[in-house]
N, C-alpha and C. Protein backbone atom coordinates (compact mmCIF):
# COMPACT_ATOMS: atom_id res chain seq x y z
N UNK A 1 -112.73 66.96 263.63
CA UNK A 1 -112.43 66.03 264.71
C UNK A 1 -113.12 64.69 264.47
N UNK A 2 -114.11 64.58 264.07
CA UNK A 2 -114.95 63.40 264.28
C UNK A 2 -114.48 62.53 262.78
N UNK A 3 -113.94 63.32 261.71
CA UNK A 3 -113.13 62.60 260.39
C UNK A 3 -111.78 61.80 261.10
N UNK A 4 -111.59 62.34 262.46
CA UNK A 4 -110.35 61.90 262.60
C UNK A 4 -110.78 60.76 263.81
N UNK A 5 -111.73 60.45 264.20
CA UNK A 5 -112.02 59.44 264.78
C UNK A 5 -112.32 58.64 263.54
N UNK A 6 -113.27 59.12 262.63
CA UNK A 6 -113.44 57.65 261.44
C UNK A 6 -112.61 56.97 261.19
N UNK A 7 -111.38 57.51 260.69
CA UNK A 7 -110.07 57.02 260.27
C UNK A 7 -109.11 56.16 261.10
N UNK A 8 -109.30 56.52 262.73
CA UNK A 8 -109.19 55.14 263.98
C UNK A 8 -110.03 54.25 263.79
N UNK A 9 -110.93 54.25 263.34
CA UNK A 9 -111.94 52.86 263.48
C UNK A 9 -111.99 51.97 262.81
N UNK A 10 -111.54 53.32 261.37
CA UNK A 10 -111.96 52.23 260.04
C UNK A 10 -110.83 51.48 259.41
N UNK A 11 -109.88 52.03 259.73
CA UNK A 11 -108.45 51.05 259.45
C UNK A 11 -108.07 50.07 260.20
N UNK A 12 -108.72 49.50 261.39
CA UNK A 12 -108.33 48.50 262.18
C UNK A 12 -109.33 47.23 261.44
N UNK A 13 -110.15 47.88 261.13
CA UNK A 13 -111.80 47.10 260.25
C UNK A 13 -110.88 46.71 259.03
N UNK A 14 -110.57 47.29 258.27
CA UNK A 14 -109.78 47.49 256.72
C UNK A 14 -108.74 46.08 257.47
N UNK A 15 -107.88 46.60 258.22
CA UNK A 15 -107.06 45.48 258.31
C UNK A 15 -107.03 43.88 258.61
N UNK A 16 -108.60 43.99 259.56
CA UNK A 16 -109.20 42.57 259.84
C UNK A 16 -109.94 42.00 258.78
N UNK A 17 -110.12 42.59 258.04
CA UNK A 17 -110.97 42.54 256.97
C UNK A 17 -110.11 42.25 255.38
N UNK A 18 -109.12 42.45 255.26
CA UNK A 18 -107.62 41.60 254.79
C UNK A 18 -107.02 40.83 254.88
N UNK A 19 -106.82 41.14 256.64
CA UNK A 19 -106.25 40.01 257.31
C UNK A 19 -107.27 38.58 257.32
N UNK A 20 -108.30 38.21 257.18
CA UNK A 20 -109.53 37.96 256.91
C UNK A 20 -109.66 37.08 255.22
N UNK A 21 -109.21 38.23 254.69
CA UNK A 21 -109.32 37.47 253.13
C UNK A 21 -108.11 36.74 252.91
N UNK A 22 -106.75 37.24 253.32
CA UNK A 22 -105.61 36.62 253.34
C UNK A 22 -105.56 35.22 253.61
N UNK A 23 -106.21 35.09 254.74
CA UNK A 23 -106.14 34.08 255.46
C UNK A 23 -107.42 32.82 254.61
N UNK A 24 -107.89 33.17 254.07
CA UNK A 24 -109.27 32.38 253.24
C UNK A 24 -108.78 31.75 252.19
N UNK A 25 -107.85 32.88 251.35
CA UNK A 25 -107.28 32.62 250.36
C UNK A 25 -106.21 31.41 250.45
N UNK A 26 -105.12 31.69 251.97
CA UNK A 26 -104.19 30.93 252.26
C UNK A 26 -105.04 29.47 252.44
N UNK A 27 -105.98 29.09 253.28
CA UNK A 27 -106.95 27.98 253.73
C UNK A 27 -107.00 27.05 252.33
N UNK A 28 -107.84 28.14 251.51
CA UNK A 28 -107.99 27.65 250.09
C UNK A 28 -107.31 26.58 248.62
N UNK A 29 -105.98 27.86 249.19
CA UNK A 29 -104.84 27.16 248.22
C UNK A 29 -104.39 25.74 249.04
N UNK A 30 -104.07 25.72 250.35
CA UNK A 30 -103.90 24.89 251.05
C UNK A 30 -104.72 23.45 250.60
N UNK A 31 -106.02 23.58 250.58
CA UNK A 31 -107.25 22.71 250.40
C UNK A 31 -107.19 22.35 248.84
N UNK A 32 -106.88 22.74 248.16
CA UNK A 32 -106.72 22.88 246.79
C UNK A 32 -105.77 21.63 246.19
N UNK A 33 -104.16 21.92 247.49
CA UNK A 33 -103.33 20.82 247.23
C UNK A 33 -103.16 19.82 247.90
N UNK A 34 -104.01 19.98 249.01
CA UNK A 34 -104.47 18.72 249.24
C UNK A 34 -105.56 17.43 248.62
N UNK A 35 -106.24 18.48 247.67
CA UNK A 35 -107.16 17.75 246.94
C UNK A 35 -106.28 17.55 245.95
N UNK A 36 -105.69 18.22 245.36
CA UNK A 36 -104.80 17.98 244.12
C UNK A 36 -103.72 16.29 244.43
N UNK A 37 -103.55 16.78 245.86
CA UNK A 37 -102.33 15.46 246.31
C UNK A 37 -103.51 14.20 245.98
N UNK A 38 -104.88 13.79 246.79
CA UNK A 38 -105.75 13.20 246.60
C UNK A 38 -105.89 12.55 245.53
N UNK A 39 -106.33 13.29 244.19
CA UNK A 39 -106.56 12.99 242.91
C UNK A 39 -105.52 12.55 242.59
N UNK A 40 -104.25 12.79 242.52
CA UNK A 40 -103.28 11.66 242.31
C UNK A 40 -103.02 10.67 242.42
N UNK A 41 -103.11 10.48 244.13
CA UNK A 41 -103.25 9.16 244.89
C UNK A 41 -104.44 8.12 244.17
N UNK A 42 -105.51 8.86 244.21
CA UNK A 42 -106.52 7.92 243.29
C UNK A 42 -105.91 7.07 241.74
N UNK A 43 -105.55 8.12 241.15
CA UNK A 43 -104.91 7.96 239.64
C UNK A 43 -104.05 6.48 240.01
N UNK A 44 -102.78 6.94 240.83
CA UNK A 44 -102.17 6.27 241.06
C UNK A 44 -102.48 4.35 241.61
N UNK A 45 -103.44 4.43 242.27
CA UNK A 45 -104.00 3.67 242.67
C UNK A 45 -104.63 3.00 242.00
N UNK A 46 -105.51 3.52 241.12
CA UNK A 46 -106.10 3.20 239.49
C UNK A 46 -105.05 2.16 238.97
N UNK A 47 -104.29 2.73 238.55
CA UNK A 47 -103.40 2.12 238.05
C UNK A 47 -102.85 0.92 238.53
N UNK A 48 -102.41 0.40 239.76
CA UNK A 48 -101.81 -0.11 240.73
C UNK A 48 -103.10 -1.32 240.58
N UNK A 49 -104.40 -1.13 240.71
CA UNK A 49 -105.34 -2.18 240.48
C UNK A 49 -105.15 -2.88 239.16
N UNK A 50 -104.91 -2.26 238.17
CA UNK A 50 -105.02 -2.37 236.68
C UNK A 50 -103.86 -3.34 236.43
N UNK A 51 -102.25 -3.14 237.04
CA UNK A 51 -101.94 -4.05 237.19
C UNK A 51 -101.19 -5.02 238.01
N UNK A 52 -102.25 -4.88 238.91
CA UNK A 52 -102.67 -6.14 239.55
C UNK A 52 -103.62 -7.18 238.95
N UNK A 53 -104.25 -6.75 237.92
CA UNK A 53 -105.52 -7.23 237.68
C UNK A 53 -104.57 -8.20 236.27
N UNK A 54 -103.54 -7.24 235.46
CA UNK A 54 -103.00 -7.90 234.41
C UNK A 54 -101.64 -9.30 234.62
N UNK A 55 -101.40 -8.63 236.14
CA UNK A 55 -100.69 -9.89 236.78
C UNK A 55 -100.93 -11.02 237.23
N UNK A 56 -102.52 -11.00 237.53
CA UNK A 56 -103.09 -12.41 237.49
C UNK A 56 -103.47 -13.02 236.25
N UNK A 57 -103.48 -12.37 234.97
CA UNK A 57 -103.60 -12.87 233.59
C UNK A 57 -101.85 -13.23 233.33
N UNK A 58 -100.70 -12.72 234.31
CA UNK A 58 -99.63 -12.76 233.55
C UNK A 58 -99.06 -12.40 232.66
N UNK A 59 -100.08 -10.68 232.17
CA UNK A 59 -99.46 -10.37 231.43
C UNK A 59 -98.58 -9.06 232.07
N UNK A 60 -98.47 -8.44 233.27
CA UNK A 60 -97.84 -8.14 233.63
C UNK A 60 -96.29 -7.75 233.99
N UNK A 61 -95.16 -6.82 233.81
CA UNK A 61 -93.90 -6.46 233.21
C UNK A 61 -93.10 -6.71 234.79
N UNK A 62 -92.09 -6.59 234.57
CA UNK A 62 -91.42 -6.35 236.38
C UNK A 62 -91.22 -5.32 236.53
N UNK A 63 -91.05 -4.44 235.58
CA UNK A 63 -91.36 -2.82 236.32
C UNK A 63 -92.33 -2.35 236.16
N UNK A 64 -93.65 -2.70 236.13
CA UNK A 64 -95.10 -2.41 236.50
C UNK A 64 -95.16 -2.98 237.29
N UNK A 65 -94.52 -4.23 237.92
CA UNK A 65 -95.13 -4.48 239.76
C UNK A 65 -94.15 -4.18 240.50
N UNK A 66 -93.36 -3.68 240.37
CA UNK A 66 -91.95 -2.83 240.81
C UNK A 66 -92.68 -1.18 241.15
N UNK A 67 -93.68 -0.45 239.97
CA UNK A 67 -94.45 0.83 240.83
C UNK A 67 -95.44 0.20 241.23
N UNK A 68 -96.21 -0.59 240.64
CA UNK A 68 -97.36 -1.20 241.41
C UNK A 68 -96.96 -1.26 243.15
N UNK A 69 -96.01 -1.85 243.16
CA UNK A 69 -95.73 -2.52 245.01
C UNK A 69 -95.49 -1.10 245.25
N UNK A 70 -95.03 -0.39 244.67
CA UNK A 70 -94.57 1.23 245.61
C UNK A 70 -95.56 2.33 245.37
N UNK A 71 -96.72 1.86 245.14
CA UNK A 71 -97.47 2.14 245.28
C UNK A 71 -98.79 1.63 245.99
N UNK A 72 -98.47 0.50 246.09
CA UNK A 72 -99.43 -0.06 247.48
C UNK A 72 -98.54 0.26 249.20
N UNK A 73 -97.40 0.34 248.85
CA UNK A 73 -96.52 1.05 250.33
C UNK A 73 -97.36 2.17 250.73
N UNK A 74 -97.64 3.09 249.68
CA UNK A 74 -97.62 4.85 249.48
C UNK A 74 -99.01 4.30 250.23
N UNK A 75 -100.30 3.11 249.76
CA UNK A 75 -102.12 3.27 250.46
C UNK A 75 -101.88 2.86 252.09
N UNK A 76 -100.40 1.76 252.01
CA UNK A 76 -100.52 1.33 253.16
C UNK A 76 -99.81 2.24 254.31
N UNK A 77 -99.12 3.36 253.59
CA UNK A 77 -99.00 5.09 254.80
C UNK A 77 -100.35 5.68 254.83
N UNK A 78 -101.00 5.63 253.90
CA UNK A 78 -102.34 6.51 254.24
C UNK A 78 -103.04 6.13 254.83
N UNK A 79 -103.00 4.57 254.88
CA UNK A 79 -103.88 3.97 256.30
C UNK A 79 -103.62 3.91 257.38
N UNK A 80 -101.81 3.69 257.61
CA UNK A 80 -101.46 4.34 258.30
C UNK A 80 -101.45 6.12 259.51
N UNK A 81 -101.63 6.81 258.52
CA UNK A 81 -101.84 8.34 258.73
C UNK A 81 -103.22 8.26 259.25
N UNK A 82 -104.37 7.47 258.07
CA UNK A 82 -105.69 7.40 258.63
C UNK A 82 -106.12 7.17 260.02
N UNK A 83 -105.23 6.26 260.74
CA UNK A 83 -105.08 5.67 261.92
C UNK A 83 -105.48 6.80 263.18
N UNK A 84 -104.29 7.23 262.67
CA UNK A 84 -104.24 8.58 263.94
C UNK A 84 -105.15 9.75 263.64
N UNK A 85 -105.71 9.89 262.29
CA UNK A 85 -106.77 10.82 262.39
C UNK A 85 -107.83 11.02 262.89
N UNK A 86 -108.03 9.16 263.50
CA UNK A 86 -109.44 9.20 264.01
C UNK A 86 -109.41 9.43 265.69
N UNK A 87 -107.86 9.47 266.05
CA UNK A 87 -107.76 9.47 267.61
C UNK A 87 -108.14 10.90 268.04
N UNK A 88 -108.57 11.16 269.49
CA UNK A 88 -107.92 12.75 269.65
C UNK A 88 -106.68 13.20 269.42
N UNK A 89 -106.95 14.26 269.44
CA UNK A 89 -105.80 15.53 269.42
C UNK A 89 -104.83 15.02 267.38
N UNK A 90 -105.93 14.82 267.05
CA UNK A 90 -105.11 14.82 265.57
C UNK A 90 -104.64 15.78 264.99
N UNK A 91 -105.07 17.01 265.53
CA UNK A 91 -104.33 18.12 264.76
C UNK A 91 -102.83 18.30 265.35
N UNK A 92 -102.48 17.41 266.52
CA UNK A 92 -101.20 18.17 267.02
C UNK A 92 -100.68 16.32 267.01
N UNK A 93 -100.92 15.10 266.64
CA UNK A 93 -100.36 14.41 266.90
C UNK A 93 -99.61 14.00 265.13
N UNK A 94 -100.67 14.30 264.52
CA UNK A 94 -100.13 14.25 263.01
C UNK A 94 -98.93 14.90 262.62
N UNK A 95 -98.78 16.16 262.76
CA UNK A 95 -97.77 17.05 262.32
C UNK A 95 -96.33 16.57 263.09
N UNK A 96 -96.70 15.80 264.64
CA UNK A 96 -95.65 15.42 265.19
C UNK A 96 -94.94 14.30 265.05
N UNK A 97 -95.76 12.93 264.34
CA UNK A 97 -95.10 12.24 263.87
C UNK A 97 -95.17 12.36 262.22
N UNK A 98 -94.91 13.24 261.59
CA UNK A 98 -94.35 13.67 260.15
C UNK A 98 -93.06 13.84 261.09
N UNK A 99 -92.97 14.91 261.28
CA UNK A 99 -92.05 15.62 262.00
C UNK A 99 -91.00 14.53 262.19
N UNK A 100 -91.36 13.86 263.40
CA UNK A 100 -90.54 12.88 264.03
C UNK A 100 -90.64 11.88 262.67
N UNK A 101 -91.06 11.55 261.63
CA UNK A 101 -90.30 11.04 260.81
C UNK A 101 -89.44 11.40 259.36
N UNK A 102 -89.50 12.77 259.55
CA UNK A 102 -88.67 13.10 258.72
C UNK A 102 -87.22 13.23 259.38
N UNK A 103 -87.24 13.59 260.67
CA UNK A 103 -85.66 13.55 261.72
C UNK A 103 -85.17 12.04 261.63
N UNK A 104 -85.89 11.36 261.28
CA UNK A 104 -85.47 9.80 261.13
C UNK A 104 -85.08 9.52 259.95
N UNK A 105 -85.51 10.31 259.08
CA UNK A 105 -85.68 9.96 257.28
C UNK A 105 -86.61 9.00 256.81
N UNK A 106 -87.76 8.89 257.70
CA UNK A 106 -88.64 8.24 256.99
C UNK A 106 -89.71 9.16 256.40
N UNK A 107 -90.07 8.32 255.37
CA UNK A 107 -90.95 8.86 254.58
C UNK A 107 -92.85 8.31 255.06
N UNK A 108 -93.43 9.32 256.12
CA UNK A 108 -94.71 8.91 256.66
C UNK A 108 -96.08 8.96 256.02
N UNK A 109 -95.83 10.12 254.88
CA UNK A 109 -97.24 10.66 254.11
C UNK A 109 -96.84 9.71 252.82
N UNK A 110 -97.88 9.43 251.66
CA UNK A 110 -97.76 9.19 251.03
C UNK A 110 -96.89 9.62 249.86
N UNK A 111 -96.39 9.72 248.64
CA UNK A 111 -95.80 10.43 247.94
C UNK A 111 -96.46 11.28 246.73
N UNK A 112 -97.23 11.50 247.01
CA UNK A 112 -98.26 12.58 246.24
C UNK A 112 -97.99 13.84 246.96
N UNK A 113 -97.93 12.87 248.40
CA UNK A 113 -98.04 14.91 249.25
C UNK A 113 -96.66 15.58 249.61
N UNK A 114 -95.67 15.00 249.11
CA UNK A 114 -94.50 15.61 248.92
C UNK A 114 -94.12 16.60 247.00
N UNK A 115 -93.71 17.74 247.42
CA UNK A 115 -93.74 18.29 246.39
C UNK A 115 -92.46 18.12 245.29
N UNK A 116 -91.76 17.77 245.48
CA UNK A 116 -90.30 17.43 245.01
C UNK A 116 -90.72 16.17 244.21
N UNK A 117 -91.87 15.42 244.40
CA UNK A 117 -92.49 14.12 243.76
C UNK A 117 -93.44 14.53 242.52
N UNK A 118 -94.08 15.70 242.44
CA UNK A 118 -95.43 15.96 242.08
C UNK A 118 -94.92 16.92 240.88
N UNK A 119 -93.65 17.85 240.88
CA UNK A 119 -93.30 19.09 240.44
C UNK A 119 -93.75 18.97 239.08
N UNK A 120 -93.64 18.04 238.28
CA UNK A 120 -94.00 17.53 236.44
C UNK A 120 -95.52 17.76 236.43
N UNK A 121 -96.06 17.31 237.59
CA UNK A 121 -98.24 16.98 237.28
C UNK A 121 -98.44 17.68 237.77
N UNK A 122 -98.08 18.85 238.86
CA UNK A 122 -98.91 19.76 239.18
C UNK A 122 -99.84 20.26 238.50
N UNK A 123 -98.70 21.18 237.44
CA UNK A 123 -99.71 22.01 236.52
C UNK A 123 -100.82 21.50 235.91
N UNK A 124 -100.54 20.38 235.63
CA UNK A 124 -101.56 19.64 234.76
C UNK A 124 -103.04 19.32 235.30
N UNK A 125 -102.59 18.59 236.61
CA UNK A 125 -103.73 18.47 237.83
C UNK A 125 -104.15 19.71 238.41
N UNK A 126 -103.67 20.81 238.30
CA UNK A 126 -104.03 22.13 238.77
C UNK A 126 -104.81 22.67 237.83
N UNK A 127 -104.94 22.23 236.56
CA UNK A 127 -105.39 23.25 235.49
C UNK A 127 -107.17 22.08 235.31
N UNK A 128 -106.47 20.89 235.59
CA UNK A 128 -108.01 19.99 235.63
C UNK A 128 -109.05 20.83 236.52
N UNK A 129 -107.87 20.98 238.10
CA UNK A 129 -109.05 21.20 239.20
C UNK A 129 -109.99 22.72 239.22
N UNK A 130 -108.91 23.49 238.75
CA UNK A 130 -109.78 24.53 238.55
C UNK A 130 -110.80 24.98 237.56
N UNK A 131 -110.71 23.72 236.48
CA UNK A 131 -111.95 23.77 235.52
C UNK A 131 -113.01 23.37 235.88
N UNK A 132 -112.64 22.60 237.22
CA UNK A 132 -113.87 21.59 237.81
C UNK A 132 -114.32 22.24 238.76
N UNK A 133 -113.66 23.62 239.37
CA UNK A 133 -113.73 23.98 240.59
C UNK A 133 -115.10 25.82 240.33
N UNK A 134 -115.51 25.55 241.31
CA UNK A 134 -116.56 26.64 240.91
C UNK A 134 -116.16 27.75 242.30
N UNK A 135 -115.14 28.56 241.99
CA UNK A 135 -114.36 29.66 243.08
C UNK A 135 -115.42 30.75 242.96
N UNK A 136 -116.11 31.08 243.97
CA UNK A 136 -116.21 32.38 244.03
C UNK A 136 -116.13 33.14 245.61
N UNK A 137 -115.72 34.47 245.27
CA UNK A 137 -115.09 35.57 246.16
C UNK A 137 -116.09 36.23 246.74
């Protein structure tokens, strides 16, 4: 009798306790591509200075300030986005204007954090971060 009480107790434990790691793991990967989106944005940005910097020498191409400019759009959504992060209720006002601008077709996040943009560098930026990344379980 009392084996058969263990076995009520200990599987609800077992399951929170999964349910638990599941959920750490999910957090994780989550955090992962958001840093991954990040390090791009930087890269990108890198770049975007570099030439800017060769366009005041003039040596600059028209399709380097052709991504250059679409890529100062992409800092001037993140300052954008930044905006509302600092208000209350950012966890429920953010997701609502993505939301409300994707029903519009605008594009609100930068383009790092869309995945249909990124699909070529993932791997590449994924294989950096986890060399850099010190995971333990």
């Amino acid at each position: 009798m009392r084996a058969f009480f263990y076995h009520l107790v200990r599987s609800p434990r077992k399951l929170l306790r999964v349910g638990h790691k599941r959920s750490k793991r999910r957090i994780r990967r989550d955090l992962l591509t958001i840093k991954l989106a990040f390090a791009q944005e930087k890269q990108e940005t890198r770049e975007m200075l570099a030439v800017y910097r060769k366009f005041t020498h003039g040596e600059a191409t028209a399709a380097e300030m052709k991504a250059a400019n679409e890529q100062f759009l992409d800092v001037l959504k993140g300052l954008g986005i930044g905006v509302f992060a600092t208000l209350p209720f950012a966890p429920i006002t953010i997701p609502f204007i993505i939301r409300l601008g994707r029903r519009f077709g605008i594009d609100v996040l930068p383009s790092a954090f869309y995945e249909k943009d990124r699909k070529g560098e993932k791997d590449r930026n994924a294989a950096e971060v986890f060399e850099n990344l010190d995971v333990k379980d």
